[in-house]
N, C-alpha and C. Protein backbone atom coordinates (compact mmCIF):
# COMPACT_ATOMS: atom_id res chain seq x y z
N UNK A 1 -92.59 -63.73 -18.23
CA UNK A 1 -93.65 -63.37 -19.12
C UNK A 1 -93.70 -64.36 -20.27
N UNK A 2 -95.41 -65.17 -20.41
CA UNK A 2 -95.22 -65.58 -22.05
C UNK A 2 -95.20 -65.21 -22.94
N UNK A 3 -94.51 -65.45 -23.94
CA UNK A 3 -94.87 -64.88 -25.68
C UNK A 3 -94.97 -66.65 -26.64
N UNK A 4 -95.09 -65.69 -27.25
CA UNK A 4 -95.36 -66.51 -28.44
C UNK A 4 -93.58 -66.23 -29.11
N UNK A 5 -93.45 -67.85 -28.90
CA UNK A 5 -91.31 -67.67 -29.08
C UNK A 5 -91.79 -68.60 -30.34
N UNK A 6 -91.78 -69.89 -30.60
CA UNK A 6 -91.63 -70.31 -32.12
C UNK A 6 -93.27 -71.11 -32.50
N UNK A 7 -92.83 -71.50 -33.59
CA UNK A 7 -93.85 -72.31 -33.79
C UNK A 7 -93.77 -73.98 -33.83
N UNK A 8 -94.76 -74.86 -33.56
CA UNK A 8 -94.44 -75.82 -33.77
C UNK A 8 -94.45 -77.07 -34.91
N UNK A 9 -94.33 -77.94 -35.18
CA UNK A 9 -94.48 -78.61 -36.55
C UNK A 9 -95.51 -78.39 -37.28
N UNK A 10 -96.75 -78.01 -36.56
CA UNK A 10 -97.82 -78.04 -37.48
C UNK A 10 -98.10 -76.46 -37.62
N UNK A 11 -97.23 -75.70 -37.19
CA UNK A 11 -97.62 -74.22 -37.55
C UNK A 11 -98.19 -73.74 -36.61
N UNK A 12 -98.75 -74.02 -35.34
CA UNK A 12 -98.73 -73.74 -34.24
C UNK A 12 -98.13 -72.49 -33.50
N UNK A 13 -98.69 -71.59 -33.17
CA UNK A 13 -97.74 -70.94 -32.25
C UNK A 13 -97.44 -71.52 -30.64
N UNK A 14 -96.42 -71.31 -30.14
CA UNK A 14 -96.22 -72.21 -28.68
C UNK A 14 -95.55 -71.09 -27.87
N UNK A 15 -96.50 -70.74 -26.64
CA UNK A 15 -96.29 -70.50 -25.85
C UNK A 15 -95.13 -70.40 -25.08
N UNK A 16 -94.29 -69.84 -24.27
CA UNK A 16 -92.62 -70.33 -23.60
C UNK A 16 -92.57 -68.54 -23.63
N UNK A 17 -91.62 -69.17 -22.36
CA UNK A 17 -90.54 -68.15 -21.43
C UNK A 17 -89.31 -68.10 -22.19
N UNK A 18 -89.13 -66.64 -22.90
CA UNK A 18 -88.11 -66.71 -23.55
C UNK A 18 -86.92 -66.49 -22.24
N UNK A 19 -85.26 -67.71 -22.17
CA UNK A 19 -84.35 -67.55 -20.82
C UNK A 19 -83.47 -66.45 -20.73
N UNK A 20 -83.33 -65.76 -22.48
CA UNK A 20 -82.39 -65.08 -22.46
C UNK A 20 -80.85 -65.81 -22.49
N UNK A 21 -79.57 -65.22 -22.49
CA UNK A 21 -78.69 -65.61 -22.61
C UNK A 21 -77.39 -65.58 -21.39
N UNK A 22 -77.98 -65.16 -20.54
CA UNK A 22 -77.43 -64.72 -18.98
C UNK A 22 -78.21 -65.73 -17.97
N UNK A 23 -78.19 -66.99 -17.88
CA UNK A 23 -78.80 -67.94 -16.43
C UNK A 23 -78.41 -68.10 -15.44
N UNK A 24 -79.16 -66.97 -14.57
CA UNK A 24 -78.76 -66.66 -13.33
C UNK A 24 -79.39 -67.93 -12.28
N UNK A 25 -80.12 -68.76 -12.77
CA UNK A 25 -80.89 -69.10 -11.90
C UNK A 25 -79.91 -70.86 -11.60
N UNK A 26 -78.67 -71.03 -12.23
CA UNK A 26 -78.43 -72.28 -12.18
C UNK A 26 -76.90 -71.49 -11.31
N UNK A 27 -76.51 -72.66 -10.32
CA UNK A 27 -75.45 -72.82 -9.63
C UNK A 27 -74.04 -72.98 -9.43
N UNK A 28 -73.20 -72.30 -9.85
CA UNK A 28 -71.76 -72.89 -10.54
C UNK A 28 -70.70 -72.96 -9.59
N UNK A 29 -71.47 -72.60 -8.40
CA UNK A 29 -70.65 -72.95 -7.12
C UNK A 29 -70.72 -74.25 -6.67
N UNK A 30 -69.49 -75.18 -5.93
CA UNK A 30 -69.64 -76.26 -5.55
C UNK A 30 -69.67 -77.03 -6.62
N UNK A 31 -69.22 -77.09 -7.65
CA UNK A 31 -69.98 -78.47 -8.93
C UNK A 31 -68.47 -79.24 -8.82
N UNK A 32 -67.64 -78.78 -8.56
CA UNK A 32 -66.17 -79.49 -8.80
C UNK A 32 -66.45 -80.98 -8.25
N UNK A 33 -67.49 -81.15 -7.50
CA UNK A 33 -67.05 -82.37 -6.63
C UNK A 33 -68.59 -83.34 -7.17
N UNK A 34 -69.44 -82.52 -8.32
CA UNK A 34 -71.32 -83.29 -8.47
C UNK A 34 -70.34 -84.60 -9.06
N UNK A 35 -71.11 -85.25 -8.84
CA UNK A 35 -71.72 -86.41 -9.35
C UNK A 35 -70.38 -87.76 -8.83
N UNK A 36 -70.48 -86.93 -7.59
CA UNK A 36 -68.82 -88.07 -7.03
C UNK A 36 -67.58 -87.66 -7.42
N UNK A 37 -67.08 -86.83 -8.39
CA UNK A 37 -66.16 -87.01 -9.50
C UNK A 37 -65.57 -85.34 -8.86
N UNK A 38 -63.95 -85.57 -8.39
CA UNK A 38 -63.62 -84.02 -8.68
C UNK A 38 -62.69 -84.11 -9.67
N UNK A 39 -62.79 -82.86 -9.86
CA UNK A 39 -62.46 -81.98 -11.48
C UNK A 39 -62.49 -80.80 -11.04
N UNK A 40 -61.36 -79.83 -11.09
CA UNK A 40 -61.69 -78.58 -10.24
C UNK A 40 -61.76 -77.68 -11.80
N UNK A 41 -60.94 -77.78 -13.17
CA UNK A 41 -61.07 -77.13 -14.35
C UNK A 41 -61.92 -77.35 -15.27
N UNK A 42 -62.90 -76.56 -15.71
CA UNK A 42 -64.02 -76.61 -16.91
C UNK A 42 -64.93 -77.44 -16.72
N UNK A 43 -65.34 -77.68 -15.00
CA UNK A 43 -66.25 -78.69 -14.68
C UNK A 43 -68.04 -78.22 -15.02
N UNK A 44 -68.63 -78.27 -15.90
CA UNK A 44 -70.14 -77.90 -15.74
C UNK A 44 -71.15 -78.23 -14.67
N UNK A 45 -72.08 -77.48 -13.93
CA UNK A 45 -73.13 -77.93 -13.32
C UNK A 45 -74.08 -78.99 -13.92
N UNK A 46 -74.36 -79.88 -13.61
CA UNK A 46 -75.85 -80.96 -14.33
C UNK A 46 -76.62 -79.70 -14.87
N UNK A 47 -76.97 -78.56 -14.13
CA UNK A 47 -78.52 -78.06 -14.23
C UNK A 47 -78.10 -77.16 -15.70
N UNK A 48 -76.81 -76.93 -15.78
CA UNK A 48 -76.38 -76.01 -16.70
C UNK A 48 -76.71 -77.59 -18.14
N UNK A 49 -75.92 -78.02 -18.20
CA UNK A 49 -76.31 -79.32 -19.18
C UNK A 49 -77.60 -79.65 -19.46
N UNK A 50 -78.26 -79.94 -18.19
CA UNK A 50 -80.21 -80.41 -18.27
C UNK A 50 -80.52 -79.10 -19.83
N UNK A 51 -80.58 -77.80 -19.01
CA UNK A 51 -81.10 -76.55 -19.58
C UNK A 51 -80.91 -77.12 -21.07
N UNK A 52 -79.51 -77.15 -21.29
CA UNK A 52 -78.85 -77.14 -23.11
C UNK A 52 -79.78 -78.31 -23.45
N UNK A 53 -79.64 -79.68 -22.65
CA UNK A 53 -79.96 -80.27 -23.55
C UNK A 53 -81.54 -80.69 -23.69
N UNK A 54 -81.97 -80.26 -22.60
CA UNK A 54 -83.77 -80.04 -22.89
C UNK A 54 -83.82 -78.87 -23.93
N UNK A 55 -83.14 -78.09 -24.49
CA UNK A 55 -83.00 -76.77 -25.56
C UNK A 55 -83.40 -77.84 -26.14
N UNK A 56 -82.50 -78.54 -26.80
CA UNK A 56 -82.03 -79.00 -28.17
C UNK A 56 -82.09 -80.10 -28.72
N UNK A 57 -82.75 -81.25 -27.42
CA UNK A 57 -83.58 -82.78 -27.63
C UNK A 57 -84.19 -83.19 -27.18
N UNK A 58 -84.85 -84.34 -27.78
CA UNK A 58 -86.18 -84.74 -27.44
C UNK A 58 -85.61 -86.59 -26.71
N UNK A 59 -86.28 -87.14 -25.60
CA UNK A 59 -85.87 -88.81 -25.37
C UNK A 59 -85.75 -89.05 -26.55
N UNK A 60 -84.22 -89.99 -26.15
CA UNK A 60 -83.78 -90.65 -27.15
C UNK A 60 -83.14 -90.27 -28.36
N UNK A 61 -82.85 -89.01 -28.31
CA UNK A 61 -82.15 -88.34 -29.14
C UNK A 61 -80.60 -88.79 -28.70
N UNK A 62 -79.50 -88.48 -29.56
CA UNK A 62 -78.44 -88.50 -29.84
C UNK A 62 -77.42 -87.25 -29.27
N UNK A 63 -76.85 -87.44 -27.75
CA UNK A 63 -76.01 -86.14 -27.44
C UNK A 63 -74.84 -86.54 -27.47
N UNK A 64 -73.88 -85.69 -28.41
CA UNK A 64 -72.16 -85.74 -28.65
C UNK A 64 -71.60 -84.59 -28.17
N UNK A 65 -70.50 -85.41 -26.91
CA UNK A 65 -69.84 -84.61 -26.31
C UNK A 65 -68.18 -84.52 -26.79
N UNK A 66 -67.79 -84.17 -27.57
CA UNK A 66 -66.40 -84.12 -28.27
C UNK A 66 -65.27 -83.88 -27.41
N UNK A 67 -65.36 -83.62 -25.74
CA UNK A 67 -64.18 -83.59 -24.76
C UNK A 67 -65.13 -83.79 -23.35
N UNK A 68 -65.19 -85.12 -23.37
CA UNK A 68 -65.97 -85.81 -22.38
C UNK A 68 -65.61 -85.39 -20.75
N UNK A 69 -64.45 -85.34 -20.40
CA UNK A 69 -64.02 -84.99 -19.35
C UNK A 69 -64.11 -85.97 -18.25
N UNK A 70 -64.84 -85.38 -17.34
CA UNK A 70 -65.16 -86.10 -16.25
C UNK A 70 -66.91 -86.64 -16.60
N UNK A 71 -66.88 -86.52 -17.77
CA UNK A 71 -68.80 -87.06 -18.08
C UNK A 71 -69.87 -86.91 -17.76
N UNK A 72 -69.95 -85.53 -17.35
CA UNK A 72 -71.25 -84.40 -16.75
C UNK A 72 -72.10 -84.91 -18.27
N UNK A 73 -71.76 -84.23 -19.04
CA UNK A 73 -72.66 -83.89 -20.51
C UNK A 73 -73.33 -85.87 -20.72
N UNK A 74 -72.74 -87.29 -20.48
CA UNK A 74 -72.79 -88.18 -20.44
C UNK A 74 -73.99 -88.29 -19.52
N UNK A 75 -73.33 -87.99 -18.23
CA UNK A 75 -74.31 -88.73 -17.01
C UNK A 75 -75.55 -87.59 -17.08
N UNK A 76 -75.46 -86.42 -17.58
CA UNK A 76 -77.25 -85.64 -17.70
C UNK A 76 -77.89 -86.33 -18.45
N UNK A 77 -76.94 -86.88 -19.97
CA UNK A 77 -78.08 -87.63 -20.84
C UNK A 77 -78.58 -88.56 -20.40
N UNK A 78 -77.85 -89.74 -19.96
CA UNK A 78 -78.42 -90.64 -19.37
C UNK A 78 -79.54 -90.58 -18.27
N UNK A 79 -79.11 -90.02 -17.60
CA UNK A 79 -80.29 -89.13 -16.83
C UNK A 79 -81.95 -88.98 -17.28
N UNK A 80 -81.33 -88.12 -18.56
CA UNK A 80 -82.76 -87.87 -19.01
C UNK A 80 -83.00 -88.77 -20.29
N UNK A 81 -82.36 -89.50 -20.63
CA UNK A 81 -83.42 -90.74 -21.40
C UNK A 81 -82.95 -90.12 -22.64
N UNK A 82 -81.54 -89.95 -22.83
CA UNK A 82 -80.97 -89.54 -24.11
C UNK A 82 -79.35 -90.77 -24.17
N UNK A 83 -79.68 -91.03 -25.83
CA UNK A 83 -78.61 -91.65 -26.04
C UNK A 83 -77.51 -90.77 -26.06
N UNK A 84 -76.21 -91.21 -25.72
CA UNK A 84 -75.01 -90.06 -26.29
C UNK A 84 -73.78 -90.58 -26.43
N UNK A 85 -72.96 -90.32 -27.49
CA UNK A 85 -71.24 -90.31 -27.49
C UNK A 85 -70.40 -89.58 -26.81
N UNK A 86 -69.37 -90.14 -26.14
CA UNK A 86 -68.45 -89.14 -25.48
C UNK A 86 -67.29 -89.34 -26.13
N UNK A 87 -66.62 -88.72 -26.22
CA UNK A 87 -64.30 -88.86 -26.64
C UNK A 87 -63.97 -88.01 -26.20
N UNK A 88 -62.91 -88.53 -25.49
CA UNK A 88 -61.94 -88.04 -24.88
C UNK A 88 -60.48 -88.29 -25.26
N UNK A 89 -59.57 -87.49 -25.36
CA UNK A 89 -58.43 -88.46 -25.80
C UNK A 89 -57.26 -88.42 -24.30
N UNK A 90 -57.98 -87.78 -23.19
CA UNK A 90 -56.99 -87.84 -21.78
C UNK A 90 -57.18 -89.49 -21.44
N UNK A 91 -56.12 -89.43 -20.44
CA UNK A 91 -55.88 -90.76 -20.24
C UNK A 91 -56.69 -91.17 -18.55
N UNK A 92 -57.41 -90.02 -18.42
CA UNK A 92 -57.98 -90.07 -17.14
C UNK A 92 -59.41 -90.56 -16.89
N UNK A 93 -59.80 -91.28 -18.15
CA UNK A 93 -61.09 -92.09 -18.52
C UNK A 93 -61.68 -93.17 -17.73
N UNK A 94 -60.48 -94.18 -17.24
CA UNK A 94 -60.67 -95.22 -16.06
C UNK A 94 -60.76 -95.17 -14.83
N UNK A 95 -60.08 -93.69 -14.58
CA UNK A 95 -60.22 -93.26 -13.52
C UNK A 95 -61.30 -92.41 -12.88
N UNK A 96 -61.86 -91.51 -13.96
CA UNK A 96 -62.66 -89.89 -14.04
C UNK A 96 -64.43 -90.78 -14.27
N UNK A 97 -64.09 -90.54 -15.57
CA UNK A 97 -65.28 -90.75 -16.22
C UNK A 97 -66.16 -91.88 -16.33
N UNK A 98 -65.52 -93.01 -16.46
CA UNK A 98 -66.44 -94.30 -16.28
C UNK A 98 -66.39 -95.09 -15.24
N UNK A 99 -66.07 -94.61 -14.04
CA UNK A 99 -66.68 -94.71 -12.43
C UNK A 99 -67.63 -93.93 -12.23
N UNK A 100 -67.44 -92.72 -12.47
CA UNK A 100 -68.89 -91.45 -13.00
C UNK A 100 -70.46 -92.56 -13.40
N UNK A 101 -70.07 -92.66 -14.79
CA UNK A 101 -70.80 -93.25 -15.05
C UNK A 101 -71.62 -94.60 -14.44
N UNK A 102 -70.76 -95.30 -14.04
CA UNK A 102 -71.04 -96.76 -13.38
C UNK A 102 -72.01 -95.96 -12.07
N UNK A 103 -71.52 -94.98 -11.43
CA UNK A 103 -72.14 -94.29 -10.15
C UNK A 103 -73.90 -93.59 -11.04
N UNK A 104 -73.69 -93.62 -11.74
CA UNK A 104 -75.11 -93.22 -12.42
C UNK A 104 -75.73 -94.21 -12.63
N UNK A 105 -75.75 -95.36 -13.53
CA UNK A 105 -76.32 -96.71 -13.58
C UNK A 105 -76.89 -96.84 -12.28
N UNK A 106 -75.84 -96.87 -11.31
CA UNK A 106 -76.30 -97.55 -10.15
C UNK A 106 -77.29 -96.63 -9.36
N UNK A 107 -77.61 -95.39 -9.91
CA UNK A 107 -78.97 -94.51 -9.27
C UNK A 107 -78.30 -93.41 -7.93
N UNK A 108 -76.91 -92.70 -8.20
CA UNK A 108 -76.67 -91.69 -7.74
C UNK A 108 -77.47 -90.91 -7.61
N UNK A 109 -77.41 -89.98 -6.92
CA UNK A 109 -78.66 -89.16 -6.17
C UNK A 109 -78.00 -87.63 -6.58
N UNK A 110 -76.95 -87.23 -7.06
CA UNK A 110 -76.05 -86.06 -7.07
C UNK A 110 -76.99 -85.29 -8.56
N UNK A 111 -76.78 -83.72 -8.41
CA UNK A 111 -76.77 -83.13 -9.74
C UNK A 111 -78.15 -82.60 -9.83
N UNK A 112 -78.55 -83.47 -11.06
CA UNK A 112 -80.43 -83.43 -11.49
C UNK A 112 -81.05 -84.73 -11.15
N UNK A 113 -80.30 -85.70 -10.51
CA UNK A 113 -81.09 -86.31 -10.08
C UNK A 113 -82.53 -86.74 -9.69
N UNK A 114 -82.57 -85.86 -8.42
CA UNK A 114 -83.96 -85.72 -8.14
C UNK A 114 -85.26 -85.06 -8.66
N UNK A 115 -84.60 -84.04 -10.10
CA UNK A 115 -85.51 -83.60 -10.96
C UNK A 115 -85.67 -83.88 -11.94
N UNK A 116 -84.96 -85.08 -12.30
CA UNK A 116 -85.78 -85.97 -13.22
C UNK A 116 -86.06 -87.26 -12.92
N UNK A 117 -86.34 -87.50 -11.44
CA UNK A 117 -86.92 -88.50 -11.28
C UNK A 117 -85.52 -89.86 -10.94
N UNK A 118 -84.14 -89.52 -11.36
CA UNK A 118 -83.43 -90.63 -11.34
C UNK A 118 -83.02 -92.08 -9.71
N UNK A 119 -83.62 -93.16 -10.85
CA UNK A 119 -83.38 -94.13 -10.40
C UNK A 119 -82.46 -95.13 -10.41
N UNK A 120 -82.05 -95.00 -11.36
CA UNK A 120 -80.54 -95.49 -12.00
C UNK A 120 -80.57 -96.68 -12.96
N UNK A 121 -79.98 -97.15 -13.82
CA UNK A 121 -80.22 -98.08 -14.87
C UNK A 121 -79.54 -97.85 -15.77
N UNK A 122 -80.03 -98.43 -16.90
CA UNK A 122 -79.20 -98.74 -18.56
C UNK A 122 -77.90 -99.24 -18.64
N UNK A 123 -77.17 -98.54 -19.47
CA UNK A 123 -75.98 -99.31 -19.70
C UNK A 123 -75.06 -98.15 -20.81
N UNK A 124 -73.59 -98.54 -20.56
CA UNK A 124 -72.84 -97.87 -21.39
C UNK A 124 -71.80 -98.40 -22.01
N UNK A 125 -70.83 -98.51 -23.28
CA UNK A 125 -70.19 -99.08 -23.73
C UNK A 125 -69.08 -97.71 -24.16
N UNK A 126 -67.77 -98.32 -23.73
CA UNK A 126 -66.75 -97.36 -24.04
C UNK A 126 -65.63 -98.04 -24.70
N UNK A 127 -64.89 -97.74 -25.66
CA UNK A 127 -64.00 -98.28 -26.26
C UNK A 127 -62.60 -97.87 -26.22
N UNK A 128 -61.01 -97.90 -26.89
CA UNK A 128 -60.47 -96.99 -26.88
C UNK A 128 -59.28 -97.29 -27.93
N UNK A 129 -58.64 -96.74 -28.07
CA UNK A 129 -57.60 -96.02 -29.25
C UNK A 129 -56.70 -97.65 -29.02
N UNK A 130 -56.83 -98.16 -30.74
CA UNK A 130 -55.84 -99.14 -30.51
C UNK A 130 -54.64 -98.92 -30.44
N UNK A 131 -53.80 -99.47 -30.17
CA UNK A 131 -52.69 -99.70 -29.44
C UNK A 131 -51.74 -98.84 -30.30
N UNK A 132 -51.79 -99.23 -31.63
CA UNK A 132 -50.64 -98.18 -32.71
C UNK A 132 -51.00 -96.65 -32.41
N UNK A 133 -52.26 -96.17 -32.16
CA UNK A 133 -52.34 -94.77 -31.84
C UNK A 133 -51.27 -94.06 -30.62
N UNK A 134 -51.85 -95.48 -29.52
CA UNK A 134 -50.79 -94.67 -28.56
C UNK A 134 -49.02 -94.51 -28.30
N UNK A 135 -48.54 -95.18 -29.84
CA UNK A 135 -47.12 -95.00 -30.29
C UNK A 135 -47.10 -93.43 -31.25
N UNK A 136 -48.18 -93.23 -31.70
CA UNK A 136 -48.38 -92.03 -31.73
C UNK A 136 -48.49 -90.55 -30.79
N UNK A 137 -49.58 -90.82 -29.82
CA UNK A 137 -49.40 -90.33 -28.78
C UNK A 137 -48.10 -89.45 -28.33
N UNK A 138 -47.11 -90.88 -27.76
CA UNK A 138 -46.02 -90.69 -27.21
C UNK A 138 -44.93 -89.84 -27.91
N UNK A 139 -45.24 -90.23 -29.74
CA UNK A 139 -44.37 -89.56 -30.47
C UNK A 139 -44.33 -88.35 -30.23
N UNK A 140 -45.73 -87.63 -30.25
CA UNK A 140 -46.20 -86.36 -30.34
C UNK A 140 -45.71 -85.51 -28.99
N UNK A 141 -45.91 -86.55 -27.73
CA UNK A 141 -45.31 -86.13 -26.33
C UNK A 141 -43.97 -85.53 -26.60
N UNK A 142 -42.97 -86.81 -26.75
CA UNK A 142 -41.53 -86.65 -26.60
C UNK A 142 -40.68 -85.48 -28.32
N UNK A 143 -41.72 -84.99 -28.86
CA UNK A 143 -41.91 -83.42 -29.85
C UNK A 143 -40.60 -83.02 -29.05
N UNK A 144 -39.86 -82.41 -29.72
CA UNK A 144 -39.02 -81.32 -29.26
C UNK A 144 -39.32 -79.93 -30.09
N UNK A 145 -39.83 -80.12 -31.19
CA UNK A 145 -40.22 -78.95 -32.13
C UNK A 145 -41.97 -79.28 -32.45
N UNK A 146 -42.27 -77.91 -33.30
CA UNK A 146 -43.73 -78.68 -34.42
C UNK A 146 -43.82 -78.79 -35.24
């Protein structure tokens, strides 16, 4: 059903399907393995990501993912024509996440792919913790107390 849910910049009322807070309609079976990448813990669906981040931006907006993972929240933005930051501080980044990514550039077909049209392109730049951090790291590992 439509209502009248917000308004828009100019005072507008706008039309929309309010989703509610229960989305039954997206898939959370099978995702361990989207986008090439398995991850069997806290893996998100694309369609679950698309949803949030068509909520909450417009192309070219700015999406920050503060525990990147395996780079679902990364490879939707890119996807849909959104800039974004990821950090992670696991060490499974070379392995997980930016082969992920590289598999998106190159026009993977997995996820939301095909509903937004993806062809594959752009580019990504990742950096990482200079070298004194990870004497930190280790400190924190080999902890016997806190």
């Amino acid at each position: 059903m439509l209502s009248s849910v917000y308004q828009n910049i100019n005072g507008k009322d706008v039309l929309s399907q309010l989703l509610g807070d229960l989305w039954v309609d997206i898939d959370f079976q099978n995702t361990q393995n989207e986008g090439g990448v398995s991850l069997t813990n806290g893996k998100k669906p694309e369609a679950l990501l698309k949803r949030i981040i068509n909520l909450a931006t417009s192309k070219n907006d700015l999406v920050l993912d503060f525990h990147v993972g395996s780079g679902t929240t990364c490879a939707v933005a890119h996807k849909m024509g959104r800039r974004y930051i990821g950090i992670e501080q696991m060490n499974y980044i070379n392995e997980i996440t930016v082969p992920r990514l590289q598999k998106v550039i190159e026009g993977e077909q997995g996820g939301i792919s095909q509903d937004v049209n993806w062809q594959g392109g752009g580019s990504f730049v990742y950096t990482e913790l200079m070298e004194l951090n990870y004497i930190f790291i280790d400190q924190i590992e080999q902890a016997r107390t806190t």
